[in-house]
C-alpha atoms as a PDB file:
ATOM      1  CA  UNK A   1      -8.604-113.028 -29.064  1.00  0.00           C
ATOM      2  CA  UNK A   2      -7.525-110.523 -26.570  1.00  0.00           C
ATOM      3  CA  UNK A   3     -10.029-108.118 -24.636  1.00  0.00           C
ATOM      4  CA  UNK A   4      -9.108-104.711 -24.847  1.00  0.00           C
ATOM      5  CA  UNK A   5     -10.918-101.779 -23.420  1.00  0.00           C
ATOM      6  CA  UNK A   6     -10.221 -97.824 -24.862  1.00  0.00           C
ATOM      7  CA  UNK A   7     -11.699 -95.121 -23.149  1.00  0.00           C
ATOM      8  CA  UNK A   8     -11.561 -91.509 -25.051  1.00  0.00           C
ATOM      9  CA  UNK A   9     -12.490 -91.497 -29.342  1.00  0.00           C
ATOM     10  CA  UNK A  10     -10.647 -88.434 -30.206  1.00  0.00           C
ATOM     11  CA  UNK A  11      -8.501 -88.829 -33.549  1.00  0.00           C
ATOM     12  CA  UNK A  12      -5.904 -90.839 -31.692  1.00  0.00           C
ATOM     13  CA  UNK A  13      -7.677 -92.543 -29.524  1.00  0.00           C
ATOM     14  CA  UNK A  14      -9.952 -93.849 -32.077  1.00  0.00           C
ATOM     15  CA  UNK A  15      -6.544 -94.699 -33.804  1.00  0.00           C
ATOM     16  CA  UNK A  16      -5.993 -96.667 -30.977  1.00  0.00           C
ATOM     17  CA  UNK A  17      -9.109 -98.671 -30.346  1.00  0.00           C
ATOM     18  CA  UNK A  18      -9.368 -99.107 -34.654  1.00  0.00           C
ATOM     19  CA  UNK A  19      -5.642-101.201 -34.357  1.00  0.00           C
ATOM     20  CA  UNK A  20      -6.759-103.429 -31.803  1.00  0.00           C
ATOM     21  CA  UNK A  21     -10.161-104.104 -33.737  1.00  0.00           C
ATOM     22  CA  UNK A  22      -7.655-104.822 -36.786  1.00  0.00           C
ATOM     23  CA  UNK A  23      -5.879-107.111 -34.852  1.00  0.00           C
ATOM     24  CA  UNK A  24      -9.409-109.231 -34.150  1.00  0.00           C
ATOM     25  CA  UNK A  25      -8.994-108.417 -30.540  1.00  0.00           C
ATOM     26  CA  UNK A  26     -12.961-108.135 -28.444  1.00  0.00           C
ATOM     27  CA  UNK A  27     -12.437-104.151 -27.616  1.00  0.00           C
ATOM     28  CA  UNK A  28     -14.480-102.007 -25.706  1.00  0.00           C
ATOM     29  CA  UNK A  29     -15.149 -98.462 -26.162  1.00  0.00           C
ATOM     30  CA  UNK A  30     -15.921 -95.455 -24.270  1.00  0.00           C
ATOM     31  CA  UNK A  31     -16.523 -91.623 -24.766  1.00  0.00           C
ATOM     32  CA  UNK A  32     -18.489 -88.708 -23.679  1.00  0.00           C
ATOM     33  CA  UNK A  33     -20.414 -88.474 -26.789  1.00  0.00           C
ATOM     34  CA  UNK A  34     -21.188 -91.871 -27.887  1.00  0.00           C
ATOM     35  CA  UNK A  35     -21.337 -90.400 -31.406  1.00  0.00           C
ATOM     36  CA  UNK A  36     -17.713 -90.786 -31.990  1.00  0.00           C
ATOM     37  CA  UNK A  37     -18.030 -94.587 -31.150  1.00  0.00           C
ATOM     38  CA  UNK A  38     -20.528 -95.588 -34.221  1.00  0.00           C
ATOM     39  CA  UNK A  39     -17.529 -95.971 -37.011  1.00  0.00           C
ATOM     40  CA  UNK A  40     -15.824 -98.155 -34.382  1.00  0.00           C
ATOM     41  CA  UNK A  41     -19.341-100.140 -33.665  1.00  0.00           C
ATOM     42  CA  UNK A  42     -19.670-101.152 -37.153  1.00  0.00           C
ATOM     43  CA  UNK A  43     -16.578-102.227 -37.518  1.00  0.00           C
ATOM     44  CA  UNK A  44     -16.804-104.927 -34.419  1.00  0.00           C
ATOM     45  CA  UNK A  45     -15.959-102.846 -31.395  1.00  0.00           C
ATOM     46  CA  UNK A  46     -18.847-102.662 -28.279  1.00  0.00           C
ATOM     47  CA  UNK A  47     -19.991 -99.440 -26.619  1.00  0.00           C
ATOM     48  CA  UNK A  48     -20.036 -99.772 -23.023  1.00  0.00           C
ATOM     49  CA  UNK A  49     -23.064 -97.647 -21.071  1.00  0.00           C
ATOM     50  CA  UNK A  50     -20.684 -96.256 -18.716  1.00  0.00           C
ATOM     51  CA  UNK A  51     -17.256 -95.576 -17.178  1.00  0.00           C
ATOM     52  CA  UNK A  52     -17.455 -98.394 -14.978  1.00  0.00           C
ATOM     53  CA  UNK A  53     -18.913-101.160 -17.257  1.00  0.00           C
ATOM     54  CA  UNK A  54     -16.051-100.190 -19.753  1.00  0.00           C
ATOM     55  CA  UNK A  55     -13.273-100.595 -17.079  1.00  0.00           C
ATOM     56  CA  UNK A  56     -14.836-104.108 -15.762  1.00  0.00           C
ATOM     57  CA  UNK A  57     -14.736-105.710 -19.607  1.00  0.00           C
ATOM     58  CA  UNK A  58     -11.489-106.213 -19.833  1.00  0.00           C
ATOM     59  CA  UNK A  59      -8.622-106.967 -18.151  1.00  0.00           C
ATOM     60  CA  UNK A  60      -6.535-103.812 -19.852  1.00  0.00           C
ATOM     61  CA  UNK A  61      -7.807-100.117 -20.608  1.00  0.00           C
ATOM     62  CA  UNK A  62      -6.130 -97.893 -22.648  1.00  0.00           C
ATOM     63  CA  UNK A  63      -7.022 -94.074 -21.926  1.00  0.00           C
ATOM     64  CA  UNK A  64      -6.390 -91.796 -24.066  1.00  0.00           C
ATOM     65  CA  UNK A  65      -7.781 -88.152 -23.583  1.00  0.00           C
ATOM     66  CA  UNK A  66      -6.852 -84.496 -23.518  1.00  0.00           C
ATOM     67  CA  UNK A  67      -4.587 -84.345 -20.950  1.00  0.00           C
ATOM     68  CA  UNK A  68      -4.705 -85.816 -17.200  1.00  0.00           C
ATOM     69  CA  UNK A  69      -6.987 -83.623 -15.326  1.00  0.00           C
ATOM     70  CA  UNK A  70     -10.128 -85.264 -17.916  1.00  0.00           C
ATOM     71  CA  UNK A  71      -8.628 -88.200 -17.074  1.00  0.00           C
ATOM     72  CA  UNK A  72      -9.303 -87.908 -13.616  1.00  0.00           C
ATOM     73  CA  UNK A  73     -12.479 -86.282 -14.118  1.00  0.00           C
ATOM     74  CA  UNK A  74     -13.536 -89.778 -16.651  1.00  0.00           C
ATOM     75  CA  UNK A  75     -11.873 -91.741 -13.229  1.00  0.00           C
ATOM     76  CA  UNK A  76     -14.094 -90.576 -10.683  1.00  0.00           C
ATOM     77  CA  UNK A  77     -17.311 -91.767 -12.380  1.00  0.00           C
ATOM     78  CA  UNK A  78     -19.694 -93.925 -10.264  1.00  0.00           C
ATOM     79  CA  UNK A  79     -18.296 -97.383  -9.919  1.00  0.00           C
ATOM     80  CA  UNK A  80     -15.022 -96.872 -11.143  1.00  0.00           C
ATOM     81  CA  UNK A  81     -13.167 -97.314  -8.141  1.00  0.00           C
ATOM     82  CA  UNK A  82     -14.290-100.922  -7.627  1.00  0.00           C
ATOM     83  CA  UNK A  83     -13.996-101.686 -11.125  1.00  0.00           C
ATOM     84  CA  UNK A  84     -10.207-101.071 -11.274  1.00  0.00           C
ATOM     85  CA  UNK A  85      -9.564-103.474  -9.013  1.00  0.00           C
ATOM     86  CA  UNK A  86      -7.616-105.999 -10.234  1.00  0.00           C
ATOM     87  CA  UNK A  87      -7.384-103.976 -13.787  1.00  0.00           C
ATOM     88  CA  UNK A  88      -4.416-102.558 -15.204  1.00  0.00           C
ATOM     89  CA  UNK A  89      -4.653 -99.433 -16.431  1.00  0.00           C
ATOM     90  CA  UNK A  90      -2.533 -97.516 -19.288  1.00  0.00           C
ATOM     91  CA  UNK A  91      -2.371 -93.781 -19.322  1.00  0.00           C
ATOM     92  CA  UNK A  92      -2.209 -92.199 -23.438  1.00  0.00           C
ATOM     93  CA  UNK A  93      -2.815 -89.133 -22.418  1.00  0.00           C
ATOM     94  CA  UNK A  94      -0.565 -85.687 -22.491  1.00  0.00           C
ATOM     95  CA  UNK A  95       0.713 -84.621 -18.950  1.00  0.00           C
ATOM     96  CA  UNK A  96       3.667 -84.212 -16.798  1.00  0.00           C
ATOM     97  CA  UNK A  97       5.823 -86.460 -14.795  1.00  0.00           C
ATOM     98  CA  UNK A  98       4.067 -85.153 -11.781  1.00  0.00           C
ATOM     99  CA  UNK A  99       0.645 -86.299 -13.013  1.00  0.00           C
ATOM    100  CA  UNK A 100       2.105 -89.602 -14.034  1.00  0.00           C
ATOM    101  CA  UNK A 101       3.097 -90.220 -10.366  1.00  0.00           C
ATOM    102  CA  UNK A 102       0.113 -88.948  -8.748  1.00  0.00           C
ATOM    103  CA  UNK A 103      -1.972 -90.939 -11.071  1.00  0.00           C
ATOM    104  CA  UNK A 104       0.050 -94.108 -10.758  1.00  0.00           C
ATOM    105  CA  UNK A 105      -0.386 -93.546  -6.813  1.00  0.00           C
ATOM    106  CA  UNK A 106      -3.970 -93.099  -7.026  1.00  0.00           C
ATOM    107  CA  UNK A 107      -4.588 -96.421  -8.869  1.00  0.00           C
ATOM    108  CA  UNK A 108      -2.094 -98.427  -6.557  1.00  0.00           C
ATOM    109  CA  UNK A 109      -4.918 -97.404  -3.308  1.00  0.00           C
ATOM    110  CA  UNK A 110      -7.330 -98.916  -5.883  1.00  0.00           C
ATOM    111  CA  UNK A 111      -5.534-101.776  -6.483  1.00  0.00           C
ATOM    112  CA  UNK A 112      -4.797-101.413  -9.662  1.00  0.00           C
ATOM    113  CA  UNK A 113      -2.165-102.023 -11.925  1.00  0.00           C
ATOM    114  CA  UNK A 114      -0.883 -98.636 -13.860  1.00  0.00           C
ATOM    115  CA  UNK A 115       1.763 -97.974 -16.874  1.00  0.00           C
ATOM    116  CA  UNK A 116       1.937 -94.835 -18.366  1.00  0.00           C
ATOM    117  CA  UNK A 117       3.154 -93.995 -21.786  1.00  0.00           C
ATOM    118  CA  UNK A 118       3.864 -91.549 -24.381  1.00  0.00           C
ATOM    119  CA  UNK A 119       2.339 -91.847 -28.456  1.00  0.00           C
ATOM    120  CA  UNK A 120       5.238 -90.499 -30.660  1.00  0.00           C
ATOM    121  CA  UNK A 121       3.067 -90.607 -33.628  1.00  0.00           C
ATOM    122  CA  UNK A 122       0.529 -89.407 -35.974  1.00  0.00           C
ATOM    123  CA  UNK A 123      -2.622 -91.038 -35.354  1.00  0.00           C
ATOM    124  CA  UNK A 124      -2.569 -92.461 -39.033  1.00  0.00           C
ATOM    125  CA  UNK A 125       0.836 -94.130 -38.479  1.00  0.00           C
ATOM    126  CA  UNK A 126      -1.178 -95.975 -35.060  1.00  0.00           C
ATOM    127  CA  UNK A 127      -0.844 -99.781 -35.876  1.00  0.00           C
ATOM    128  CA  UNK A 128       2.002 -99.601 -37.975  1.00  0.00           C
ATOM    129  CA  UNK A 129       6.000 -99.822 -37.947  1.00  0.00           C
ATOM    130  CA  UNK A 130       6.161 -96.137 -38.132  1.00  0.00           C
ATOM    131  CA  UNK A 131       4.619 -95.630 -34.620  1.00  0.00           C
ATOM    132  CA  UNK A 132       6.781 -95.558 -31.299  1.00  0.00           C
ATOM    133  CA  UNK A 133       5.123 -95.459 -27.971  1.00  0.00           C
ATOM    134  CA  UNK A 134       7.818 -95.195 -24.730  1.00  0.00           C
ATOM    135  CA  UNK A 135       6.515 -96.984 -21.589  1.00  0.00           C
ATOM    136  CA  UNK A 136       7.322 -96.705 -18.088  1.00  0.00           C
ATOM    137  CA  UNK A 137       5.910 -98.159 -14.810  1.00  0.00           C
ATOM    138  CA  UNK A 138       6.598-101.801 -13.650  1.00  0.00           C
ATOM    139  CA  UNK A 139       8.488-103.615 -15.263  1.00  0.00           C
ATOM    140  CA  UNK A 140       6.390-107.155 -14.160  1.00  0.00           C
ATOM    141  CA  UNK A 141       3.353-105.206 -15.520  1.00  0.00           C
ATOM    142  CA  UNK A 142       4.359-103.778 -18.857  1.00  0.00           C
ATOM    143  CA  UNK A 143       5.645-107.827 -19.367  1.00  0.00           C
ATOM    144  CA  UNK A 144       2.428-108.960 -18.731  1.00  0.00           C
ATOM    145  CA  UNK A 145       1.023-106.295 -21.399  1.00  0.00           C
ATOM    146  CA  UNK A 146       3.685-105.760 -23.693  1.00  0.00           C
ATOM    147  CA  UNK A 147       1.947-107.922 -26.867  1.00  0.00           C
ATOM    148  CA  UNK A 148      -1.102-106.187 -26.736  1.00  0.00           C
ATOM    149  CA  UNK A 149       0.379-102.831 -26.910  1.00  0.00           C
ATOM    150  CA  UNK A 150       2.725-103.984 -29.300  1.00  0.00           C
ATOM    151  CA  UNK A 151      -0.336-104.313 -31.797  1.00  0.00           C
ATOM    152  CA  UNK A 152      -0.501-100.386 -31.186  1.00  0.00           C
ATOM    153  CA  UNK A 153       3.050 -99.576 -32.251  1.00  0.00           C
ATOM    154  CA  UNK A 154       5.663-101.360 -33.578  1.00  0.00           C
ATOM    155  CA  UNK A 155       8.733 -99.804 -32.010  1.00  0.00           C
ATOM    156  CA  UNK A 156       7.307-100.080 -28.521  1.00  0.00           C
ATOM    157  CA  UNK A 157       9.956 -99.600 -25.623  1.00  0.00           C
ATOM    158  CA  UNK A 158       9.962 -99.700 -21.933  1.00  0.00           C
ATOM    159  CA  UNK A 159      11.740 -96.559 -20.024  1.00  0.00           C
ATOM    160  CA  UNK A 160      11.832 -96.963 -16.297  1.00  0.00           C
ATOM    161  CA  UNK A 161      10.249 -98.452 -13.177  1.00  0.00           C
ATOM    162  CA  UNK A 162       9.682 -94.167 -12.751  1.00  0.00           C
ATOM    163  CA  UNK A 163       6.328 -94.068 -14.284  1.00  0.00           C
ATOM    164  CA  UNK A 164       7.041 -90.167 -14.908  1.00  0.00           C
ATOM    165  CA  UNK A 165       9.771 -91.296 -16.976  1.00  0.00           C
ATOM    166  CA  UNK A 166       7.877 -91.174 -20.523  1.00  0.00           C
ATOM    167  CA  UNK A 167       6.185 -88.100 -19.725  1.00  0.00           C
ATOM    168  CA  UNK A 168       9.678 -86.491 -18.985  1.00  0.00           C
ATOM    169  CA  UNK A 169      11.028 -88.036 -22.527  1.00  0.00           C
ATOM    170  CA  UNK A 170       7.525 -86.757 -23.785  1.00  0.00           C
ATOM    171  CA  UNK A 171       8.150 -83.048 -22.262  1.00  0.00           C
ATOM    172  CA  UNK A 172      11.874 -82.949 -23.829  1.00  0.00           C
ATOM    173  CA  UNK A 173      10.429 -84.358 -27.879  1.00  0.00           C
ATOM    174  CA  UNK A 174       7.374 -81.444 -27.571  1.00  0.00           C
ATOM    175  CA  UNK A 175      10.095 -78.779 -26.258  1.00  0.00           C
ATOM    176  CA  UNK A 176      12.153 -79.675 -29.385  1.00  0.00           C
ATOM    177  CA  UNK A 177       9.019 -79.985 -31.552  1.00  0.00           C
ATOM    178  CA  UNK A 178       8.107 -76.431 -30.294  1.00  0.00           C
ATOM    179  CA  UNK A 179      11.448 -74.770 -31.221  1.00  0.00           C
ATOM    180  CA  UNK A 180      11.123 -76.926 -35.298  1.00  0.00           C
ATOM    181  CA  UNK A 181       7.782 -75.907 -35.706  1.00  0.00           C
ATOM    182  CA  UNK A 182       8.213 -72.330 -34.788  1.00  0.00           C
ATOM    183  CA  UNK A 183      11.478 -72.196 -36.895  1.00  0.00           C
ATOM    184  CA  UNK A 184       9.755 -73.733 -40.050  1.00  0.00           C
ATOM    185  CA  UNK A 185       7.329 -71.089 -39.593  1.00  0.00           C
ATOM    186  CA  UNK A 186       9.797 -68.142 -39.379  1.00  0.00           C
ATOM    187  CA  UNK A 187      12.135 -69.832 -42.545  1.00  0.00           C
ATOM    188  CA  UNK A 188       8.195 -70.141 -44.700  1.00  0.00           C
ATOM    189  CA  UNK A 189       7.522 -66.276 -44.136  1.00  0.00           C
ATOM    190  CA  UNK A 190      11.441 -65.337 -44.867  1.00  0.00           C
ATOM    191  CA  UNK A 191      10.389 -67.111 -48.099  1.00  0.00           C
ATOM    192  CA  UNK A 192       7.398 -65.466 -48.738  1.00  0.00           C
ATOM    193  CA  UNK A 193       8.585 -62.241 -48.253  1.00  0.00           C
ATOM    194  CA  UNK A 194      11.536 -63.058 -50.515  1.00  0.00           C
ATOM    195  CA  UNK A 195       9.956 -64.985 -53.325  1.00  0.00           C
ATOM    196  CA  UNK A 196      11.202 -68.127 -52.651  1.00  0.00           C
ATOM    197  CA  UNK A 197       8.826 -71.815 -52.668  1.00  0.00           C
ATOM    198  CA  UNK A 198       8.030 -72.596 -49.390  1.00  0.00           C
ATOM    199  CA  UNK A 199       7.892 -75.864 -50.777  1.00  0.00           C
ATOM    200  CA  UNK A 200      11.618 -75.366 -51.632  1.00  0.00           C
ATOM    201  CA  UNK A 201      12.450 -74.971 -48.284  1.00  0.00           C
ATOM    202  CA  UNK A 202      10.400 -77.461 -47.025  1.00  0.00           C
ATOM    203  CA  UNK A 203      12.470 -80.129 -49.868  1.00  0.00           C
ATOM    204  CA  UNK A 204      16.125 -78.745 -48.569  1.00  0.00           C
ATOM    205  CA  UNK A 205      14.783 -79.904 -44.895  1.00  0.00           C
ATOM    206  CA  UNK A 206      14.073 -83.257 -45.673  1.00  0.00           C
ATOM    207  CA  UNK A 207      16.954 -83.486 -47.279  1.00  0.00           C
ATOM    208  CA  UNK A 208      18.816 -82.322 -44.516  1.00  0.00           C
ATOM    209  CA  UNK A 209      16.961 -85.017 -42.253  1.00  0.00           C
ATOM    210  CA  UNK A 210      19.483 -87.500 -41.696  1.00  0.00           C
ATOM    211  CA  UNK A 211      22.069 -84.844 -40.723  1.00  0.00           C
ATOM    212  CA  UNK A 212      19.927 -82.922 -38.600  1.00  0.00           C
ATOM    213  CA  UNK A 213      19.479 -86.218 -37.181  1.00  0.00           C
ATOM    214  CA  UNK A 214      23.238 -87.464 -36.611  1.00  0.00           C
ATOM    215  CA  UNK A 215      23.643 -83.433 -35.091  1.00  0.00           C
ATOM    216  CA  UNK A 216      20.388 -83.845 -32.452  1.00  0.00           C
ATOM    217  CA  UNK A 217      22.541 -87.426 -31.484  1.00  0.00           C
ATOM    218  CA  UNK A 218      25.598 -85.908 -31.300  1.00  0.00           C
ATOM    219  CA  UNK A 219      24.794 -82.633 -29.266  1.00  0.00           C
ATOM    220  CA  UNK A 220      22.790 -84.777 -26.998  1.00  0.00           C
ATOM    221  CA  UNK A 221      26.434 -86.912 -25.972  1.00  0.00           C
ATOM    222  CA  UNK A 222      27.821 -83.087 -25.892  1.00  0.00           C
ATOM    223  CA  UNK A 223      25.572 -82.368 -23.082  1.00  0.00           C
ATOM    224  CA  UNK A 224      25.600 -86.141 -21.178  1.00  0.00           C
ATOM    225  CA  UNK A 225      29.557 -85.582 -20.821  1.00  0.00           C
ATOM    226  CA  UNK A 226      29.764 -81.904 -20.340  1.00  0.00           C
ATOM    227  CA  UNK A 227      32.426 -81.673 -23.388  1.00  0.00           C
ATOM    228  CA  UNK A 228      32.017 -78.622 -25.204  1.00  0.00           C
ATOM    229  CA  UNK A 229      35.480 -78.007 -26.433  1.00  0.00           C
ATOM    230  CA  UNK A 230      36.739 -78.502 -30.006  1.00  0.00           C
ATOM    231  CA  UNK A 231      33.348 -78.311 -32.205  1.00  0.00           C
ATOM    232  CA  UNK A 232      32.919 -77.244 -36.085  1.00  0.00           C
ATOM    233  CA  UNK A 233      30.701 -74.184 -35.306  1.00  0.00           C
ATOM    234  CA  UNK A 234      30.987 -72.513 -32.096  1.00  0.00           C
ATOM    235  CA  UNK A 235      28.524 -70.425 -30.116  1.00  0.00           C
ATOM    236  CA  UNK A 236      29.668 -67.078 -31.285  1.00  0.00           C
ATOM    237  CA  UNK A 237      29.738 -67.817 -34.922  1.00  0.00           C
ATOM    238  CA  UNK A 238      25.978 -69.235 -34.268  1.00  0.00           C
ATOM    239  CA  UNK A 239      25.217 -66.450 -32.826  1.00  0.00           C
ATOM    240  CA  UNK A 240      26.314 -63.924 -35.319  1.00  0.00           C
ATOM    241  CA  UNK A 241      24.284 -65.641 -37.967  1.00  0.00           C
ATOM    242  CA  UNK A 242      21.347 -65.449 -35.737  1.00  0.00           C
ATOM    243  CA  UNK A 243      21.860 -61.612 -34.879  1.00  0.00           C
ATOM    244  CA  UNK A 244      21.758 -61.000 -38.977  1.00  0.00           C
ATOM    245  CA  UNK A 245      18.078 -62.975 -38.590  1.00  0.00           C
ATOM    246  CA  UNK A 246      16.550 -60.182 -36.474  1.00  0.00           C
ATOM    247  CA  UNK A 247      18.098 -57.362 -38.661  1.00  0.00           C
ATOM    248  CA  UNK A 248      16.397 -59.369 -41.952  1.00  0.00           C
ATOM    249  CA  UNK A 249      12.863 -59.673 -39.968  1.00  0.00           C
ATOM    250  CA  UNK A 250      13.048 -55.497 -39.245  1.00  0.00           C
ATOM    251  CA  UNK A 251      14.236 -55.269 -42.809  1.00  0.00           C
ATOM    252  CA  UNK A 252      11.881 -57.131 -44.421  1.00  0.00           C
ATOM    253  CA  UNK A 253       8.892 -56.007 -41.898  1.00  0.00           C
ATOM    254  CA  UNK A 254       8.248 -59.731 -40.456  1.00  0.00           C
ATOM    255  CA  UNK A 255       7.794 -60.979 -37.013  1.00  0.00           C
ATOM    256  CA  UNK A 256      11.055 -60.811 -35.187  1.00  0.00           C
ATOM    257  CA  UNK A 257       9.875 -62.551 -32.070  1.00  0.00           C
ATOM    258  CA  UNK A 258      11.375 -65.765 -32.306  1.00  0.00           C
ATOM    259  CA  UNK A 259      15.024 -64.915 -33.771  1.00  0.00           C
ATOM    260  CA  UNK A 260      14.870 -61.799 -31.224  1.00  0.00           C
ATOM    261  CA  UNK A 261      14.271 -64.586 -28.546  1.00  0.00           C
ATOM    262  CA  UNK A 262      17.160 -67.019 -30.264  1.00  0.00           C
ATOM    263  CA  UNK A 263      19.435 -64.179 -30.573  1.00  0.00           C
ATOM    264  CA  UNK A 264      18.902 -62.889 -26.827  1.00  0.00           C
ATOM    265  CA  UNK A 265      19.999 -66.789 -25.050  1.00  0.00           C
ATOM    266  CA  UNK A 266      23.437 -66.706 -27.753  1.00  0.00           C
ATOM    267  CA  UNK A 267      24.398 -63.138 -26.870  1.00  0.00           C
ATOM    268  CA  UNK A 268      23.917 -64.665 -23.104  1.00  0.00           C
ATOM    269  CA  UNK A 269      25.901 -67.623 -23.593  1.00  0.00           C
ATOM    270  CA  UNK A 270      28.818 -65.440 -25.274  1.00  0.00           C
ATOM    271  CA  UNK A 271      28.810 -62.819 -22.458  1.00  0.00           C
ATOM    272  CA  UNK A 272      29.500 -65.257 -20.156  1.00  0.00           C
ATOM    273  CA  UNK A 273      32.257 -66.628 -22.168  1.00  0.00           C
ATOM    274  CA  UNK A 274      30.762 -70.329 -23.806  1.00  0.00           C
ATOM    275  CA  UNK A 275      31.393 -67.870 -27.510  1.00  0.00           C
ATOM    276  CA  UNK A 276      34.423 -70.531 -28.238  1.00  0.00           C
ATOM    277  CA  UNK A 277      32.255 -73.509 -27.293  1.00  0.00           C
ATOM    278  CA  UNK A 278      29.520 -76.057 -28.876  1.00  0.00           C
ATOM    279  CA  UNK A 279      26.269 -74.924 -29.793  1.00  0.00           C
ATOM    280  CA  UNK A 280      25.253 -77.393 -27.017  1.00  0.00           C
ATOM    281  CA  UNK A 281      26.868 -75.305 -24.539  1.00  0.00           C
ATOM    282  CA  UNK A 282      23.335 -72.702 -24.497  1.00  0.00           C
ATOM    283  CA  UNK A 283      22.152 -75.275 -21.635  1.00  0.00           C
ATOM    284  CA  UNK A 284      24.332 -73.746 -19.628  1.00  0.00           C
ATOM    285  CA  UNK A 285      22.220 -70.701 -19.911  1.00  0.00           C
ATOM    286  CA  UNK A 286      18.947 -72.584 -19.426  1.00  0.00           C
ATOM    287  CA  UNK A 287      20.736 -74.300 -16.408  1.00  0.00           C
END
């Protein structure tokens, strides 16, 4: 049996501390409203009475709260600074590279050990195959650690001896995540407007998955060796399509924010003369 603290019970941090309590591990709990920690108490887990007393019962805490800033507020609780000594100490929690840095600073004057990682997951696939977590800090450290949070994900990888590292990766999966979800959006109310199943749409994307996939892979190698030349679809024929998305939106009376937007970076990336080039090439308008 391993001891395992887990500070923060929101829905995936209670994910968290309910896979280590699977795995027969002695975990400790903590959050602001001890409410949240009763499911976990009856199934074997132990509520610590403080900050402090949660960070001294074992020799790893996983935190996992809203973003850094309530991580720092949890942090400076009484006691906590001479509790971490001696304690290593991985960040769950939402934040910039920045933050990871700072934070892994602040716990090296404390003499603590720090990794900080990043939960590519739902909090119901926590535990399981399905979940990936990325890593980064020292590598000596995430050795010493690497089976327990193994038992929290089973592709678990280790990024960097950067500890912003899996933030940055983190950053770069929500920016892409921002520009599906917002697209799936747009496509559902074309659909709606037209008479066409959502659910239809939502089929013909999952079907679409493994070459949406192989196309992410491939315009990501497009942008690591600056080769833009010679692709199937260029810029300008991209852009076209896109340009014939804002006339359906004022057509049809929809939102035209987001294909306005789309349309707006392609026009810019054909004025300045990418048109010819890989759809990959609209970096070097963000650049």
């Amino acid at each position: 049996m391993s001891s395992v603290t887990v500070i923060g019970l929101g829905e995936m941090g209670a994910a968290l501390a309910r896979a280590f309590v699977k795995c027969g591990d002695r975990v400790t709990v903590w959050n602001r409203s001890a409410a949240k920690a009763e499911p976990l108490i009856r199934a074997g887990a132990s509520l610590a009475a403080n900050v402090a007393e949660a960070v001294r019962a074992s020799p790893i805490t996983v935190i996992c709260l809203s973003d850094y800033p309530a991580t720092c507020e949890v942090l400076a609780s009484a006691g906590v600074d001479a509790a971490l000594s001696d304690r290593a100490i991985v960040q769950l929690s939402t934040g910039t590279p920045r933050e990871a840095r700072d934070l892994e600073s602040w716990m090296h004057a404390r003499a603590a050990q720090y990794l900080d990682g990043a939960i590519l997951a739902w909090p119901r696939q926590i535990g399981t195959s399905e979940a990936s977590i990325v890593v980064s800090g020292r590598e000596g450290v995430y050795q010493e650690h690497e089976s327990q949070l193994r038992k929290l994900a089973g592709n678990l990888s280790f990024l960097s001896d950067d500890a912003g590292k899996s933030a940055a990766l983190f950053s770069a999966m929500l920016s892409y995540l921002a520009g599906h979800w917002i697209g799936l959006c747009q496509g559902a109310r074309v659909c709606e407007v037209e008479g066409v199943r959502v659910t239809a749409f939502g089929s013909m994307l999952a079907d679409l998955t493994p070459l949406l996939g192989i196309e992410a892979k491939h315009l990501s190698e497009v942008i690591e060796h600056d080769d833009y030349a010679d692709p199937e679809s260029t810029i300008k024929t991209a852009g076209t399509d896109i340009i014939r998305l804002v006339q359906h939106a004022r057509e049809s009376g929809i939102n035209d924010e987001f294909p306005t937007f789309a349309a707006s970076l392609f026009r810019r990336a054909i004025d300045a003369g990418y048109g010819a080039e890989e759809h990959a090439a609209l970096i070097k308008v963000l650049r």
